[in-house]
Protein backbone atom coordinates (compact mmCIF):
# COMPACT_ATOMS: atom_id res chain seq x y z
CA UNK A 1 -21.97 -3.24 18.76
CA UNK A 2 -19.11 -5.85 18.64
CA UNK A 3 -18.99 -7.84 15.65
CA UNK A 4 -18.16 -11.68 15.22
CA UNK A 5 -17.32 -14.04 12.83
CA UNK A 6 -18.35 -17.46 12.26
CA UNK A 7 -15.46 -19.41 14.40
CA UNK A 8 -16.20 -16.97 17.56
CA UNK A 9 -19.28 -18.33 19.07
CA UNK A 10 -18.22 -19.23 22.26
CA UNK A 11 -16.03 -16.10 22.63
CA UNK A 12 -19.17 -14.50 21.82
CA UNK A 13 -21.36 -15.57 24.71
CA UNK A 14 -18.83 -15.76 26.93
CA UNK A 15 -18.19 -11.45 26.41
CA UNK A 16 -22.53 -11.34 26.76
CA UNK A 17 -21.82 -12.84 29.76
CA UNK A 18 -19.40 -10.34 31.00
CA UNK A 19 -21.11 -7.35 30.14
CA UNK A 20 -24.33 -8.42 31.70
CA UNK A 21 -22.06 -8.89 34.69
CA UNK A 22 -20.32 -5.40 34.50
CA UNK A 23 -23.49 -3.68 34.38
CA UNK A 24 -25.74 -6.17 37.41
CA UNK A 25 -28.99 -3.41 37.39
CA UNK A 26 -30.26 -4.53 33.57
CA UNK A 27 -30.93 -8.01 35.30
CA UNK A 28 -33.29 -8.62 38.00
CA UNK A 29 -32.29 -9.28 41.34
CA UNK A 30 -28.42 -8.11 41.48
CA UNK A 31 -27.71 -4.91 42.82
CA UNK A 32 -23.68 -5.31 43.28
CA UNK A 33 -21.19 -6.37 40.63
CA UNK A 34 -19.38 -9.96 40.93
CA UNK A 35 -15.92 -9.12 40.30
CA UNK A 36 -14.46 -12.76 41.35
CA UNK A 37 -16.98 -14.30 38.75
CA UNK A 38 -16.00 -11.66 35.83
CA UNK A 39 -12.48 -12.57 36.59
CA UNK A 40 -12.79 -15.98 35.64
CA UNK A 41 -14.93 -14.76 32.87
CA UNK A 42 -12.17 -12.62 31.74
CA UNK A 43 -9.59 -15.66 32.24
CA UNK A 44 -11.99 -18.15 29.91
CA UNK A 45 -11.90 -15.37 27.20
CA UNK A 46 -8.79 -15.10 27.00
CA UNK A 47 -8.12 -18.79 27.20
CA UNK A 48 -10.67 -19.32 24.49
CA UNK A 49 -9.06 -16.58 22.22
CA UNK A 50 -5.72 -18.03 22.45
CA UNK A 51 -7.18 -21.51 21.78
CA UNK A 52 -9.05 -20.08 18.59
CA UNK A 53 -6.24 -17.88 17.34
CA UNK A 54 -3.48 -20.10 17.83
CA UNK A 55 -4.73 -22.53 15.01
CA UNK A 56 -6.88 -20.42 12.78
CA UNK A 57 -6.67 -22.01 9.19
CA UNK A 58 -5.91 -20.03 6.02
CA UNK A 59 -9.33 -18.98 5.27
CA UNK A 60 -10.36 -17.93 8.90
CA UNK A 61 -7.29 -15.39 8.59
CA UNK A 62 -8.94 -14.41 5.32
CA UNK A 63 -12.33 -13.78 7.45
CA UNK A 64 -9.97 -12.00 9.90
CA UNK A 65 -8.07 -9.84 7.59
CA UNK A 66 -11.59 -8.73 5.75
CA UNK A 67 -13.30 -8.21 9.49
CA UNK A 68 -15.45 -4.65 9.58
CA UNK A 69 -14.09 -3.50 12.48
CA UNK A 70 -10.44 -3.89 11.50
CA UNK A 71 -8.55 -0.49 12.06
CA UNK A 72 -8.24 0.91 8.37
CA UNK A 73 -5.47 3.48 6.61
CA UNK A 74 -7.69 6.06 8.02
CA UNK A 75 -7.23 5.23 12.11
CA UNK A 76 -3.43 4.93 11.40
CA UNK A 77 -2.84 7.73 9.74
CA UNK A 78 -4.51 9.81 11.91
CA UNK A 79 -2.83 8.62 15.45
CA UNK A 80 0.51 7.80 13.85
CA UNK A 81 1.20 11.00 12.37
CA UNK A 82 1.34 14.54 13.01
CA UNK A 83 0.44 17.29 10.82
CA UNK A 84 -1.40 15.39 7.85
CA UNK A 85 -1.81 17.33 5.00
CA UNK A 86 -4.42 15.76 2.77
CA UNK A 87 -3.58 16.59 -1.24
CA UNK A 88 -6.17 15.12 -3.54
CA UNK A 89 -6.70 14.80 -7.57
CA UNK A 90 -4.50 13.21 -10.28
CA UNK A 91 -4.03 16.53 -12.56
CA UNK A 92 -5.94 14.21 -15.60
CA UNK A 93 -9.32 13.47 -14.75
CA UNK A 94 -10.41 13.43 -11.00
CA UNK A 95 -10.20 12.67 -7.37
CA UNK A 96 -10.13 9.12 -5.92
CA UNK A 97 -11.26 8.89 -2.44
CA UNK A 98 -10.24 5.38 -2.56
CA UNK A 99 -7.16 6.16 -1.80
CA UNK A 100 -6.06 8.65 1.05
CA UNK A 101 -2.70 10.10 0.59
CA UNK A 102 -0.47 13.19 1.71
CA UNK A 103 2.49 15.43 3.52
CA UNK A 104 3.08 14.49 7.63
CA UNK A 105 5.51 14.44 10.01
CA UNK A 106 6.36 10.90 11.44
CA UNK A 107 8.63 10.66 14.90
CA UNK A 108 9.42 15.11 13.16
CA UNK A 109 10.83 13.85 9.99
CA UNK A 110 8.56 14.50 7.21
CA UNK A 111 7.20 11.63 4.83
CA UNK A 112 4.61 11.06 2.15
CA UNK A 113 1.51 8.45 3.62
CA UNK A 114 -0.45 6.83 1.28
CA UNK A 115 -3.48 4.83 2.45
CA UNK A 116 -5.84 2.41 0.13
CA UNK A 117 -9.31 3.23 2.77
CA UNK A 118 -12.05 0.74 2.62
CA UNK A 119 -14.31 3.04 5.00
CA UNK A 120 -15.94 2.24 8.22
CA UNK A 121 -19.76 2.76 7.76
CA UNK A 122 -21.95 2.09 4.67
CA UNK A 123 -21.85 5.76 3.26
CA UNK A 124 -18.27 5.99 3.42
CA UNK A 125 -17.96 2.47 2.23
CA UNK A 126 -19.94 3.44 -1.21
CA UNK A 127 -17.33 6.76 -1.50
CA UNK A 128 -14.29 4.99 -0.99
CA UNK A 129 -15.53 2.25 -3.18
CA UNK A 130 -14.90 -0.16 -0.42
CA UNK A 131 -11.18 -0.05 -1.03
CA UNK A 132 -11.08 -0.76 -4.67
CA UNK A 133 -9.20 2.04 -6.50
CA UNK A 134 -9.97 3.32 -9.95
CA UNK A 135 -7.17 4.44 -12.56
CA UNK A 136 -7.36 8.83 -11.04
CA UNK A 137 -6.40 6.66 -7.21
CA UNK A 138 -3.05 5.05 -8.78
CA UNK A 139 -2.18 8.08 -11.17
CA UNK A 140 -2.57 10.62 -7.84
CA UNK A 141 -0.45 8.11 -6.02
CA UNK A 142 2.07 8.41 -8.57
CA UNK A 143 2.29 11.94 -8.83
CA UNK A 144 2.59 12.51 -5.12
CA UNK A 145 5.08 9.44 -4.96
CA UNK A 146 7.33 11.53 -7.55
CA UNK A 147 7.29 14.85 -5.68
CA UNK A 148 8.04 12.68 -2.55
CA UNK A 149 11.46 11.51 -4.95
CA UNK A 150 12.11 14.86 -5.75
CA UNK A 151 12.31 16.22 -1.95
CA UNK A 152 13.78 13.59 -0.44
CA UNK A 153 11.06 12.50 2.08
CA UNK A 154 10.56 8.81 2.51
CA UNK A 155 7.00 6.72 1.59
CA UNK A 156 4.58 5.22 3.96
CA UNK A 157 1.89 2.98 2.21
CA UNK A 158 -1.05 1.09 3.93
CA UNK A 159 -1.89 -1.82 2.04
CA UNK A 160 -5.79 -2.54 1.74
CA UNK A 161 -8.00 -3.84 -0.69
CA UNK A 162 -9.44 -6.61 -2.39
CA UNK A 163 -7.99 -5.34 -5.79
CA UNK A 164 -8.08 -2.72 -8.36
CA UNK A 165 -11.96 -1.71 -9.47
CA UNK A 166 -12.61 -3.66 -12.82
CA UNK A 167 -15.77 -1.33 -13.81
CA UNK A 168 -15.90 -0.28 -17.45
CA UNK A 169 -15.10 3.08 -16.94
CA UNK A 170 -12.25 2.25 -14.91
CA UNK A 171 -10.69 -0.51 -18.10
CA UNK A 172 -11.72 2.88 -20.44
CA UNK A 173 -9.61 5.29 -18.45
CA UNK A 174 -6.40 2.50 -18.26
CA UNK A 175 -6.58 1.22 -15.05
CA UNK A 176 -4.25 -1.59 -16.63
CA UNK A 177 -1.36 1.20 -17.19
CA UNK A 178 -2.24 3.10 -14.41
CA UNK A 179 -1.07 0.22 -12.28
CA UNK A 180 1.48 -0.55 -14.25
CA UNK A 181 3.01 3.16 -14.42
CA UNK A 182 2.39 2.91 -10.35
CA UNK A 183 4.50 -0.48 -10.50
CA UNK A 184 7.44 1.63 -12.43
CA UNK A 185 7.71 4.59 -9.99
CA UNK A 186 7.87 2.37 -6.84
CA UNK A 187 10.75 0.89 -8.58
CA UNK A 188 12.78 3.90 -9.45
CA UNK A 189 12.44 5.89 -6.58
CA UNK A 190 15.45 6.75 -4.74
CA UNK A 191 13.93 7.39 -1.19
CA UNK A 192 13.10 4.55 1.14
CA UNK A 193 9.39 3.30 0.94
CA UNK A 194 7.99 1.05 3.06
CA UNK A 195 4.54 -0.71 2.75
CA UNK A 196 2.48 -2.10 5.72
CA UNK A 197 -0.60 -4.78 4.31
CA UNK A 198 -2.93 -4.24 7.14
CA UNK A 199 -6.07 -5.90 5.61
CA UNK A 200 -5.97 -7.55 2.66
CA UNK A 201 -3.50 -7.37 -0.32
CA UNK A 202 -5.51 -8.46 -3.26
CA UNK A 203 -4.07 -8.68 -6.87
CA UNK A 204 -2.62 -6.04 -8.96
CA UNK A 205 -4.41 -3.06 -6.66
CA UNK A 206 -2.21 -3.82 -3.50
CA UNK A 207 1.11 -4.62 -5.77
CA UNK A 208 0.79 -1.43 -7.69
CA UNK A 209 1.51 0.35 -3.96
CA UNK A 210 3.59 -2.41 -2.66
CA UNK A 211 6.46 -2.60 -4.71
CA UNK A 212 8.83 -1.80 -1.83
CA UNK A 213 11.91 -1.34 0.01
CA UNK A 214 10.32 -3.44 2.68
CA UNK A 215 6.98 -4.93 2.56
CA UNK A 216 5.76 -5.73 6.11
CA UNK A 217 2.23 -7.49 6.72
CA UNK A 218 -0.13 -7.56 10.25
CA UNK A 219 -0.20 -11.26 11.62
CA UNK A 220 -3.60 -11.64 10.40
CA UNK A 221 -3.33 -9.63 7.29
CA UNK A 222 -3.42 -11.52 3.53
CA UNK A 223 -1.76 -11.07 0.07
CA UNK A 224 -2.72 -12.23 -2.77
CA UNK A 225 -2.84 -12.40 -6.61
CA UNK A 226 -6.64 -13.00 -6.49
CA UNK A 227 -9.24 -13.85 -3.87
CA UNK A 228 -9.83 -17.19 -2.65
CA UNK A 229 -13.24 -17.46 -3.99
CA UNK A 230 -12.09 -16.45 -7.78
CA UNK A 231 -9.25 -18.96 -7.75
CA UNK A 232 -11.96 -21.73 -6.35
CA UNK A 233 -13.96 -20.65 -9.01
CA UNK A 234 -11.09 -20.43 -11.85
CA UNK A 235 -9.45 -23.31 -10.64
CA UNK A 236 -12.23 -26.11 -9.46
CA UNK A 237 -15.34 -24.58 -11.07
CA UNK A 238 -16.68 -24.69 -7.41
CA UNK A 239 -16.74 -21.68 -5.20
CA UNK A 240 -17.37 -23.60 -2.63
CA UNK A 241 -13.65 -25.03 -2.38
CA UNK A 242 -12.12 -21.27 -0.78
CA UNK A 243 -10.36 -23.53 1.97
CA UNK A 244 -8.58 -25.62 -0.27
CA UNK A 245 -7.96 -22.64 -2.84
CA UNK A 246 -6.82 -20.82 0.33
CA UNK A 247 -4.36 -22.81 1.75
CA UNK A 248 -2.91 -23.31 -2.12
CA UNK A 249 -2.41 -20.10 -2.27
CA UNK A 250 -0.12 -19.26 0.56
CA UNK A 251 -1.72 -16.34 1.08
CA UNK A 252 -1.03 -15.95 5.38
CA UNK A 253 1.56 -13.64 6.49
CA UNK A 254 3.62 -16.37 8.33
CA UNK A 255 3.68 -18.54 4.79
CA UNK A 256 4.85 -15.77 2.57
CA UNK A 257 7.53 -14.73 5.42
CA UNK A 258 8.65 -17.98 5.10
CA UNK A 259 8.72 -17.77 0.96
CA UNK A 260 10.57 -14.17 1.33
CA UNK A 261 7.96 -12.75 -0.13
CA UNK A 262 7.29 -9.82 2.73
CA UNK A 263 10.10 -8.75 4.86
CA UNK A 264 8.51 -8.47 8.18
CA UNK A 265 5.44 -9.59 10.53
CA UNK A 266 3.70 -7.15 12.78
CA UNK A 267 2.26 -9.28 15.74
CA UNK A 268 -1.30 -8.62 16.42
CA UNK A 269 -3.08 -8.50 20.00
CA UNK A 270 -4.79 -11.72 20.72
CA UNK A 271 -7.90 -12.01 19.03
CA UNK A 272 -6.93 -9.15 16.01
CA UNK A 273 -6.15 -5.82 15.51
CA UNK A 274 -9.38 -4.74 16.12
CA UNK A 275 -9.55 -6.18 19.98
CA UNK A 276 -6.54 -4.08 21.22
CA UNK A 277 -6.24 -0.59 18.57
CA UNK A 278 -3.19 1.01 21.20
CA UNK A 279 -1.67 -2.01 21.10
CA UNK A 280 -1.45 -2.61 17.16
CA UNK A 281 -0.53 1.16 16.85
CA UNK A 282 2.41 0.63 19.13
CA UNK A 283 3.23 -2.02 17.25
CA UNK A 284 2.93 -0.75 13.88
CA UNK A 285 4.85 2.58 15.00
CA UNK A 286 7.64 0.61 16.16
CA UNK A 287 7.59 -1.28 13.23
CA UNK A 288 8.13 1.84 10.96
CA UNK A 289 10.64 3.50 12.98
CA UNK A 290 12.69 0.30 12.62
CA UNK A 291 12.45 0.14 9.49
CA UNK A 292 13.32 3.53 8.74
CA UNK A 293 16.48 3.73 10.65
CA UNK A 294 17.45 1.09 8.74
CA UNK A 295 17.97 3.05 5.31
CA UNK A 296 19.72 5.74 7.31
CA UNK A 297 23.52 4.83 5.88
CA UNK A 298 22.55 3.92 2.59
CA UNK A 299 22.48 6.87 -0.52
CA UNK A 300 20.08 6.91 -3.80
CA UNK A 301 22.04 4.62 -5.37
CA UNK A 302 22.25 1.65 -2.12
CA UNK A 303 18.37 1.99 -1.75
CA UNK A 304 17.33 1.46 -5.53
CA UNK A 305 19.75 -1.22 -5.96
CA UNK A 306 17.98 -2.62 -2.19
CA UNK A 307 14.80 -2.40 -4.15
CA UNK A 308 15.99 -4.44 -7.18
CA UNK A 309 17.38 -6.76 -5.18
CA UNK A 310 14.68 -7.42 -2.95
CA UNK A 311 12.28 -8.50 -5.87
CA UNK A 312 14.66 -10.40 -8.14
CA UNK A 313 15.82 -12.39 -4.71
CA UNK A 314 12.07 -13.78 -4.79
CA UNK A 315 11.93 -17.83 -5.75
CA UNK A 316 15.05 -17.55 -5.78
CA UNK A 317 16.05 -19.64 -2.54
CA UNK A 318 12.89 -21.61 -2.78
CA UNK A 319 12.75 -23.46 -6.06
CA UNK A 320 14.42 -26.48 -7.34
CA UNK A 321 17.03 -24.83 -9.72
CA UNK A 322 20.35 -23.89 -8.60
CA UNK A 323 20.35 -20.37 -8.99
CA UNK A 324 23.39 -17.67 -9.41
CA UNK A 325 24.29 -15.83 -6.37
CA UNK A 326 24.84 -12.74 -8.56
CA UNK A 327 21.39 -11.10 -8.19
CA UNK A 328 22.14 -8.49 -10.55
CA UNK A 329 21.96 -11.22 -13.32
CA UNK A 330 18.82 -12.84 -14.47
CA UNK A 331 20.36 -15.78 -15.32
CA UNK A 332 20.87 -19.22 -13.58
CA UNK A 333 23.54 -22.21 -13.46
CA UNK A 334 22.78 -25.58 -14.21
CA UNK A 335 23.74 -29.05 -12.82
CA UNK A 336 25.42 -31.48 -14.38
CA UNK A 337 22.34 -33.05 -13.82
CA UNK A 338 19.99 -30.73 -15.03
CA UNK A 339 22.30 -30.35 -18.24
CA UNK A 340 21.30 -34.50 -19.21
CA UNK A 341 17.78 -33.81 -17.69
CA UNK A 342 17.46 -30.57 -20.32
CA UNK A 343 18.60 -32.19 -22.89
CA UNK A 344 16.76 -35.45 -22.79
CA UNK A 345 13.80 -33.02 -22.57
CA UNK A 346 14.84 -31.54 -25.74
CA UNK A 347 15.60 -34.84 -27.77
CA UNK A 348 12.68 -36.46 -26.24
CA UNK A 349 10.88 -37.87 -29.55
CA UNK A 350 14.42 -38.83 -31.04
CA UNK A 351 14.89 -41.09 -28.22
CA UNK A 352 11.53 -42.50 -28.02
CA UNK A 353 12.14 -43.54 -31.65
CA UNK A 354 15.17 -45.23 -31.23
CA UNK A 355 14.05 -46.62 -28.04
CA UNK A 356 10.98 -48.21 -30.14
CA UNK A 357 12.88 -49.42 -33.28
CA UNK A 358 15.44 -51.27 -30.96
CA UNK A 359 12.08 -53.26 -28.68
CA UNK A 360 10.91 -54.09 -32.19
CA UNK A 361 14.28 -55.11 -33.58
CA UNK A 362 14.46 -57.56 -30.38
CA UNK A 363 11.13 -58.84 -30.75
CA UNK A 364 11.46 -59.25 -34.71
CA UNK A 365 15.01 -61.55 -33.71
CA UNK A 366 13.31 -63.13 -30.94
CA UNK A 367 10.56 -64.50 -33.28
CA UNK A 368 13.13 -65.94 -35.50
């Protein structure tokens, strides 16, 4: 059974519609099927989904990115890659089924997939922990990222949770350095890694995986450093405010493009991922080939010093400071400008007491 959210109503009776027309013997009286009428069924559909999807606002792509039926690490790994070889446990205290991650062959050159799996069905959804990965998850990711290193063999991540689990035996077993050790390795490898959010990117769970050579996002994907509802709630006191806290947040894949945050944007089918699965895998498959070929000239050295780049690039071109070209430094150059601005800043009660004593002086000769 198809599902639908909120904003798809008419789309919704218009596909009952069709499929009472594809199959005429469920309704009384038709014995033949109308082709000409599911035709222009077919047409209003698609008219309707291009309508809807052209303008969805930032919380509708939220809705989209979180929908059930979204294809999940699972579906791409499996039809992407050949010869999967699933390796499990983080050598300190158990297995994570959160996160799905091994050995394959991609387009015959071997590389290391990692997938953060939500699960499709409500059994699988309570084993994976619906996507939220506990300390063991992030510690077997780093192992197998490091063995990767050592071999030479590229990393695939698929980007997909609302965040890192917060449960007290997850903060007990250091979920805080687990991440944070996961952060470090992406960093220092010297292979290429690429990272693909295809759901949503939530918080310190996605980045821990997503600290990339190239970070590329599905149209209708999200990232985020929290959820719209906890920065509604953090921010206005109101959970009802998720639009506004949405749209703050710049959380769509075409806004953080444009912030060069990600790198790339995989375009969807019409309608989502979900509508058209051959499609998005094409997509997606292209997508990673690209992106691999791209690293092809470059040695250890070239791709860690890509990495490095890539993140201290970020604001960079965006703010209101006139920042060094030299991305190796941390530092920036200021404007004349910004040198009087600075140092008004700094002298600030100084000159508010001289500008006082001299009104008062004025007044005091005034009165005489």
């Amino acid at each position: 059974m198809k599902n639908y959210l909120n904003f798809e109503t008419e789309i919704k009776k218009l596909e009952a519609e069709l499929d009472q027309l594809k199959d005429p013997f469920d309704q009384e009286g038709l014995s033949e099927v109308d082709t000409n009428k599911i035709s222009n069924i077919q047409k209003k559909i698609d008219t309707k989904l291009k309508e809807v999807y052209s303008k969805l606002d930032p919380l509708q792509t939220v809705q989209v990115a979180r929908h059930e039926d979204r294809p999940k690490s699972k579906f791409f790994i499996n039809n992407l890659f050949e010869d999967f070889i699933l390796l499990s446990g983080d050598r300190f205290y158990s297995e994570d089924k959160s996160i799905i991650a091994g050995f394959a062959k991609f387009e015959k050159k071997s590389v290391l997939v990692i997938g953060q799996e939500k699960g499709d069905d409500l059994q699988s959804r309570i084993d994976r922990n619906f996507g939220m990965s506990r300390p063991e998850g992030y510690r077997k990711a780093t192992r197998l990222m490091k063995l990767a290193d050592k071999f030479n063999i590229p990393v695939i991540s698929f980007i997909d949770t609302p965040g890192a689990f917060p449960g007290t035996g997850s903060e007990m077993r250091g979920i805080s350095e687990a991440i944070a050790k996961s952060i470090e390795c992406c960093m220092e490898l010297t292979v290429p890694t690429i990272s693909i959010i295809i759901g949503e990117g939530g918080s310190g769970g996605a980045i821990a995986l997503a600290s990339s050579n190239k970070i590329l996002m599905l149209e209708n994907s999200i990232y985020s450093v929290i959820s719209p509802e906890g920065c509604a709630t953090i921010l206005w006191k109101d959970p009802k405010k998720i639009l506004e806290a949405a749209t703050a947040m710049k959380l769509t894949s075409k806004d953080l493009l444009d912030l060069e945050i990600i790198d790339e944007v995989i375009p969807e089918p019409l309608g989502g991922a979900h509508r058209d699965t051959d499609k998005i895998l094409k997509n997606v498959k292209k997508s990673i080939s690209l992106n691999l070929e791209s690293f092809n000239n470059m040695n250890k050295e070239e791709i860690v010093l890509h990495r490095k780049n890539k993140f201290l690039a970020i604001g960079r071109n965006k703010g209101f400071a006139n920042y060094s070209e030299n991305k190796d430094s941390l530092s920036f150059t200021e404007t004349f400008f910004d040198k009087i601005r600075n140092k008004i800043n700094r002298k600030k009660k100084f000159y508010i007491f001289l500008i006082s004593a001299a009104i008062i002086a004025v007044i005091f000769i005034l009165l005489l």
